[in-house]
C-alpha atoms as a PDB file:
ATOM      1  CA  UNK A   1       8.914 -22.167   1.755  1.00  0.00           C
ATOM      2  CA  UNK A   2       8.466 -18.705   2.355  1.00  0.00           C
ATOM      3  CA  UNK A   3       6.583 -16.502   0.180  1.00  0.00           C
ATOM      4  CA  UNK A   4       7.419 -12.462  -1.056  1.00  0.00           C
ATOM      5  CA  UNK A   5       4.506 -10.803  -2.262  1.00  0.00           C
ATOM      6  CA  UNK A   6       5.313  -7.283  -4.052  1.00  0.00           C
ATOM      7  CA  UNK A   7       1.782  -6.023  -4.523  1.00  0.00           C
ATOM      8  CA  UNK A   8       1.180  -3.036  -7.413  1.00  0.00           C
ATOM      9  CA  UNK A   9       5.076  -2.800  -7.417  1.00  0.00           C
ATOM     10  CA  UNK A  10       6.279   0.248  -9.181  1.00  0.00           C
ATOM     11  CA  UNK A  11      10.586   0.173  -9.351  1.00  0.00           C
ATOM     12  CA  UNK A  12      11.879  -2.461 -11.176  1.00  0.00           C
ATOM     13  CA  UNK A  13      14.572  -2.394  -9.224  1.00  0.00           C
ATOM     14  CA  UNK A  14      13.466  -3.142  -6.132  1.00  0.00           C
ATOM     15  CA  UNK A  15      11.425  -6.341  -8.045  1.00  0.00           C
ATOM     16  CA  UNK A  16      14.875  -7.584  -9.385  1.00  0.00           C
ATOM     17  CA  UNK A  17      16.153  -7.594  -6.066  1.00  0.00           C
ATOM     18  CA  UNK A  18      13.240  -9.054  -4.350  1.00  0.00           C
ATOM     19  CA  UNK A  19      13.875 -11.903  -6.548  1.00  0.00           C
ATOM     20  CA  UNK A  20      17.645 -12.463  -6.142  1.00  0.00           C
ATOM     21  CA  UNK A  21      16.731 -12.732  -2.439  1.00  0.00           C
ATOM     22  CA  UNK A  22      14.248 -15.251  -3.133  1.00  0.00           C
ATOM     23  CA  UNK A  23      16.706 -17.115  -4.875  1.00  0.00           C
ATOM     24  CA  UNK A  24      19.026 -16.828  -2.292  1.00  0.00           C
ATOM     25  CA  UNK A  25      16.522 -17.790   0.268  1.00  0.00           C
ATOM     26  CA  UNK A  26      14.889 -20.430  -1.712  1.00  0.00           C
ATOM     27  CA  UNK A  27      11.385 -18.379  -1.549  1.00  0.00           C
ATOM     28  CA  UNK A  28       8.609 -18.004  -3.874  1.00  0.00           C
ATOM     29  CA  UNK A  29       8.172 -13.822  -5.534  1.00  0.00           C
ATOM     30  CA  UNK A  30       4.385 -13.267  -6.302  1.00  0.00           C
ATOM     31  CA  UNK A  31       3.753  -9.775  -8.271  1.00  0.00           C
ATOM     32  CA  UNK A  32       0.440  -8.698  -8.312  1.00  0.00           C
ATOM     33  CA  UNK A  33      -0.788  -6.746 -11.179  1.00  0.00           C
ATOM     34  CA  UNK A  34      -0.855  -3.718 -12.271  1.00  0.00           C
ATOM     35  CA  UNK A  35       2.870  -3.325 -12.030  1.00  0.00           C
ATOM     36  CA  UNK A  36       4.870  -0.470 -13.274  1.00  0.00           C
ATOM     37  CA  UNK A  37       7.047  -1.879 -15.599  1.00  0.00           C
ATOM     38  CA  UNK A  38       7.307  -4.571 -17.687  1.00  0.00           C
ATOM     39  CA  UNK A  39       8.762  -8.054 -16.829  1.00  0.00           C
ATOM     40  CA  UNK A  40      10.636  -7.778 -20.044  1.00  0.00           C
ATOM     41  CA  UNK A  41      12.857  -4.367 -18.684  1.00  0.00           C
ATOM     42  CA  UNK A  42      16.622  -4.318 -18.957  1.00  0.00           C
ATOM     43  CA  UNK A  43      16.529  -2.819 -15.713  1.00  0.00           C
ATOM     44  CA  UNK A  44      14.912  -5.558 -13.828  1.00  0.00           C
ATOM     45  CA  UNK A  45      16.877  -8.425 -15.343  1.00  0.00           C
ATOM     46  CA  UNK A  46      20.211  -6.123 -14.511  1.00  0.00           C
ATOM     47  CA  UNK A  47      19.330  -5.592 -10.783  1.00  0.00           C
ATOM     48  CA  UNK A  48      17.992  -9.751 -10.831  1.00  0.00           C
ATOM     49  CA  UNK A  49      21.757 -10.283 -12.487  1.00  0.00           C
ATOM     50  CA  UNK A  50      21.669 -14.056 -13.713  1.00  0.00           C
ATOM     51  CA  UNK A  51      19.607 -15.007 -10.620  1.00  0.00           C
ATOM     52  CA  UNK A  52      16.353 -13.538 -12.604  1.00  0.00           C
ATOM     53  CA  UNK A  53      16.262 -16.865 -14.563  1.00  0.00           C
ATOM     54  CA  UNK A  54      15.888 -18.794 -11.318  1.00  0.00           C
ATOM     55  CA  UNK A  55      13.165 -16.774  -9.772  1.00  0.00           C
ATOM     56  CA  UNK A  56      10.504 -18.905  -8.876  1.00  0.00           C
ATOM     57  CA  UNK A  57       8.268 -16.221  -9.653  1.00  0.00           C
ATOM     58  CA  UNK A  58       3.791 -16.016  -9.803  1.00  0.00           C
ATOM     59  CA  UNK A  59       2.335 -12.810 -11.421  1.00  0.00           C
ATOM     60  CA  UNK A  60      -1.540 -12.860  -9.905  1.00  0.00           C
ATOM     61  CA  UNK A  61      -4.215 -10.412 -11.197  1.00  0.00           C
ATOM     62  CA  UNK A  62      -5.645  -9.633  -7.803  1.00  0.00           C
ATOM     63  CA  UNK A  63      -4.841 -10.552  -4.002  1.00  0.00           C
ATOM     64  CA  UNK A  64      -7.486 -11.672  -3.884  1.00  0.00           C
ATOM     65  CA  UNK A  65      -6.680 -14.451  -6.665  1.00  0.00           C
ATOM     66  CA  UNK A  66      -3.046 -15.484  -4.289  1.00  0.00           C
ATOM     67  CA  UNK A  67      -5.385 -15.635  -1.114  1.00  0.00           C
ATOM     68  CA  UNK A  68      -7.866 -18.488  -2.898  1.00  0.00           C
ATOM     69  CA  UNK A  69      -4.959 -20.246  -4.057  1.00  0.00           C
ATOM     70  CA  UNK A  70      -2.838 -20.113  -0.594  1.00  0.00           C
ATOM     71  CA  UNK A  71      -3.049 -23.277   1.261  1.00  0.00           C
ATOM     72  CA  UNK A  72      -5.704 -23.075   3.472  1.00  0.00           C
ATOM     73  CA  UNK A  73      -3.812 -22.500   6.952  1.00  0.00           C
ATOM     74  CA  UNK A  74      -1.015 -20.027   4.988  1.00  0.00           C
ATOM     75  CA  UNK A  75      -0.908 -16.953   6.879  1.00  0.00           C
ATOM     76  CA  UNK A  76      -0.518 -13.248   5.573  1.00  0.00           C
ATOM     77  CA  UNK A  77       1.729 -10.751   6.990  1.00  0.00           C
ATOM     78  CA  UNK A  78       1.063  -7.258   5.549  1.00  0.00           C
ATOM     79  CA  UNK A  79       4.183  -4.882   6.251  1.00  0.00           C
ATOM     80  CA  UNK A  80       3.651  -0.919   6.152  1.00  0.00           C
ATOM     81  CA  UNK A  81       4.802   1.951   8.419  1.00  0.00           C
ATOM     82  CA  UNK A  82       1.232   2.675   9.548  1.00  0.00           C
ATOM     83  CA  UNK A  83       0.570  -0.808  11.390  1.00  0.00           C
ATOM     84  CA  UNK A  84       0.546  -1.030  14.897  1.00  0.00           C
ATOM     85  CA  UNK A  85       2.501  -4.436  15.564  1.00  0.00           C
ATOM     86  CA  UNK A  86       5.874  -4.776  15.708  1.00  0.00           C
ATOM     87  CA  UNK A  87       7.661  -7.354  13.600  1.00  0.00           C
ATOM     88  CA  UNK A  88      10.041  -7.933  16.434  1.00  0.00           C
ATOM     89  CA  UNK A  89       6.832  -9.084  18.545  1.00  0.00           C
ATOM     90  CA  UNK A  90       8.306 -11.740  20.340  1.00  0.00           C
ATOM     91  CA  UNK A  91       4.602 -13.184  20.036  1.00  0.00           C
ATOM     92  CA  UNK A  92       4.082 -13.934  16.809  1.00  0.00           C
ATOM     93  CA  UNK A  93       2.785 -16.746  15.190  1.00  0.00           C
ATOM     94  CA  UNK A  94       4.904 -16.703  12.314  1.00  0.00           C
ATOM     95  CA  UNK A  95       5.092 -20.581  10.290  1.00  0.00           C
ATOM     96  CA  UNK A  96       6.612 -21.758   7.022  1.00  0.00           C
ATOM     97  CA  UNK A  97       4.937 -21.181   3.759  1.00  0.00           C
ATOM     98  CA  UNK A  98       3.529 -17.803   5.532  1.00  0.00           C
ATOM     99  CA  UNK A  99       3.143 -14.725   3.174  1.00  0.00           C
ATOM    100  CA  UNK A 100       5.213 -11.917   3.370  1.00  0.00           C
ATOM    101  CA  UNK A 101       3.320  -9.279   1.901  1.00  0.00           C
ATOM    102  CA  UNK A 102       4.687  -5.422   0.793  1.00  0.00           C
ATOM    103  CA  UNK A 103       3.037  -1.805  -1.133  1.00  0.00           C
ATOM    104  CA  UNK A 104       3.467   0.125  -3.809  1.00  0.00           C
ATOM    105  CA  UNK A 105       7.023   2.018  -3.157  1.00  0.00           C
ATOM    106  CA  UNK A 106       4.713   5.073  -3.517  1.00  0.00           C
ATOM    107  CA  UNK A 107       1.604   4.523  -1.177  1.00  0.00           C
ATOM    108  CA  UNK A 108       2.516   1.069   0.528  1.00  0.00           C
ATOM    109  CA  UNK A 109      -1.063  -1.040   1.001  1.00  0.00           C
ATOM    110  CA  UNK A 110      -4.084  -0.076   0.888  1.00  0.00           C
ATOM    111  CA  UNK A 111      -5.722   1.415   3.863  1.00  0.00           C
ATOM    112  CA  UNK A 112      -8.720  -0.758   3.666  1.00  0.00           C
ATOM    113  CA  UNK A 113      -6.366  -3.950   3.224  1.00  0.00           C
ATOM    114  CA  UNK A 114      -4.469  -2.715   6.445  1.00  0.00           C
ATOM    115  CA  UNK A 115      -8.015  -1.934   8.342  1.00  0.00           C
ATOM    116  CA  UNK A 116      -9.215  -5.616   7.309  1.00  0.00           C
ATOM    117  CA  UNK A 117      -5.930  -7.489   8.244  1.00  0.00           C
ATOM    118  CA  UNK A 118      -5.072  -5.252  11.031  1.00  0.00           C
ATOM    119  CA  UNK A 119      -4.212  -8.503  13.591  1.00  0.00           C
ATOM    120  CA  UNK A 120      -1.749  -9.492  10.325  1.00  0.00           C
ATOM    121  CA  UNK A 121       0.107  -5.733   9.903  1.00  0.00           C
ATOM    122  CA  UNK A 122       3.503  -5.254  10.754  1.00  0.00           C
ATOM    123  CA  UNK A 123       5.640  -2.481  11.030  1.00  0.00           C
ATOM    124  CA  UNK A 124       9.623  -3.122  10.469  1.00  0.00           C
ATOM    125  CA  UNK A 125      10.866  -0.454  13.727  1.00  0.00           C
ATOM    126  CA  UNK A 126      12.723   2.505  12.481  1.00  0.00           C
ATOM    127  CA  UNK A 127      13.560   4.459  15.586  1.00  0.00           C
ATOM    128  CA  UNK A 128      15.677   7.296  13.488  1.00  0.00           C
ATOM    129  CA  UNK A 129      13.634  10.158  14.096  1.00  0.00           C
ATOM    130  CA  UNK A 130      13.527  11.654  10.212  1.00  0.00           C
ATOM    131  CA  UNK A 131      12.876   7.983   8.559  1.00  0.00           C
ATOM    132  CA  UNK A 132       9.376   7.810   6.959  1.00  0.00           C
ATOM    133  CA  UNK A 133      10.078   4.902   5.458  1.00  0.00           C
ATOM    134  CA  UNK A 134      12.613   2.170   3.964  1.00  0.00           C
ATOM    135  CA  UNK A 135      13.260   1.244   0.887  1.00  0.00           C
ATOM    136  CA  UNK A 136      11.277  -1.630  -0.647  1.00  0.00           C
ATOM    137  CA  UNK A 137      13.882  -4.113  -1.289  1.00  0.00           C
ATOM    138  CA  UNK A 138      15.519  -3.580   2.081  1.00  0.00           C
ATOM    139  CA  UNK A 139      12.205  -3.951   3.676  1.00  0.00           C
ATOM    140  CA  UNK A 140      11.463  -7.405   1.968  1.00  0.00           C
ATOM    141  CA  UNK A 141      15.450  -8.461   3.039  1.00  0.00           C
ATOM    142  CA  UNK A 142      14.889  -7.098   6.692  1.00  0.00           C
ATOM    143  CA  UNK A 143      11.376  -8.746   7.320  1.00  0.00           C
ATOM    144  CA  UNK A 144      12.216 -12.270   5.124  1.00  0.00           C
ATOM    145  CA  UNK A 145      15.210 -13.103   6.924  1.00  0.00           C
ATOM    146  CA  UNK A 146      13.845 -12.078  10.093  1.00  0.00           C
ATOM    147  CA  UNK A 147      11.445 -14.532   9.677  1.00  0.00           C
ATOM    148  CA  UNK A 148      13.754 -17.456   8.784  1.00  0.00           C
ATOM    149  CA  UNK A 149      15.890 -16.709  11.778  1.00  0.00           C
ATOM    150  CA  UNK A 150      12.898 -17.180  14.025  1.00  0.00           C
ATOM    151  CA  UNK A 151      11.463 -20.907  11.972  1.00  0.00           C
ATOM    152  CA  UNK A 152      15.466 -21.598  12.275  1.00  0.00           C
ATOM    153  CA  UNK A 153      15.177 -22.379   8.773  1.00  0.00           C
ATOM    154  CA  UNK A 154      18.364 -23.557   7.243  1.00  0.00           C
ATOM    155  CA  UNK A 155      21.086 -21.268   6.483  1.00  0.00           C
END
């Protein structure tokens, strides 16, 4: 199982749909607090349509909290425009129950997260000259089934 991390999340939208495509995926969503809105929001349920009931979904106080509880070998892959690897790195090391993890749709991670994981940071290539970045939800779509392509997980 794959596993979507939203950390500090700010759009309710973009959590709704990061937890449709765990659904559809058969993924694990883990928010970490403080998040922007409430869990309870009409808007979040709307953009998570029915599927919001079948989220198998973690709330965590701290990342640091979800790191102590990952299995021991579970590996964390930090996305955000300012890392230097590639996620199409044909190198990669990526392996099932890995951690897909994604910012604030405002600020992204935090620079000293990035500076201590900087082996782990990934950058989804956007060669349009003008993009600064990509939405949040598209990002978690582009980089989760990315990775399931390359385990060859089922489809």
């Amino acid at each position: 199982m794959l596993h979507i991390v939203l950390h500090h999340p700010e759009i309710p939208h973009n959590a709704g749909a990061a937890g449709r495509l765990a659904v559809a995926t058969g993924s694990r969503l883990h928010l970490i607090r403080h998040l922007g809105f409430s869990l309870d929001e009409k808007h979040l349920r709307r953009t998570g349509l029915d599927y919001w009931k079948h989220v198998d979904l973690k709330l965590w106080d701290s990342m640091e909290d979800l790191r102590a509880a990952a299995a021991p070998k579970a590996q964390f892959w930090l996305f955000s425009t300012k890392a230097g690897r590639s996620l199409w790195e044909p190198s990669l090391t990526l392996c099932d129950g890995d951690y897909l993890v994604f910012g604030a749709e405002s600020r992204g991670l935090p620079e000293s997260m990035l500076a201590r994981h900087a082996q782990q940071a990934l950058r989804i290539p956007m060669p349009g000259q003008f993009a600064r970045s990509l939405n949040l939800s598209t990002a978690v779509a582009i980089a989760l089934y990315e990775v399931m392509r390359r385990l060859s997980l089922p489809s």
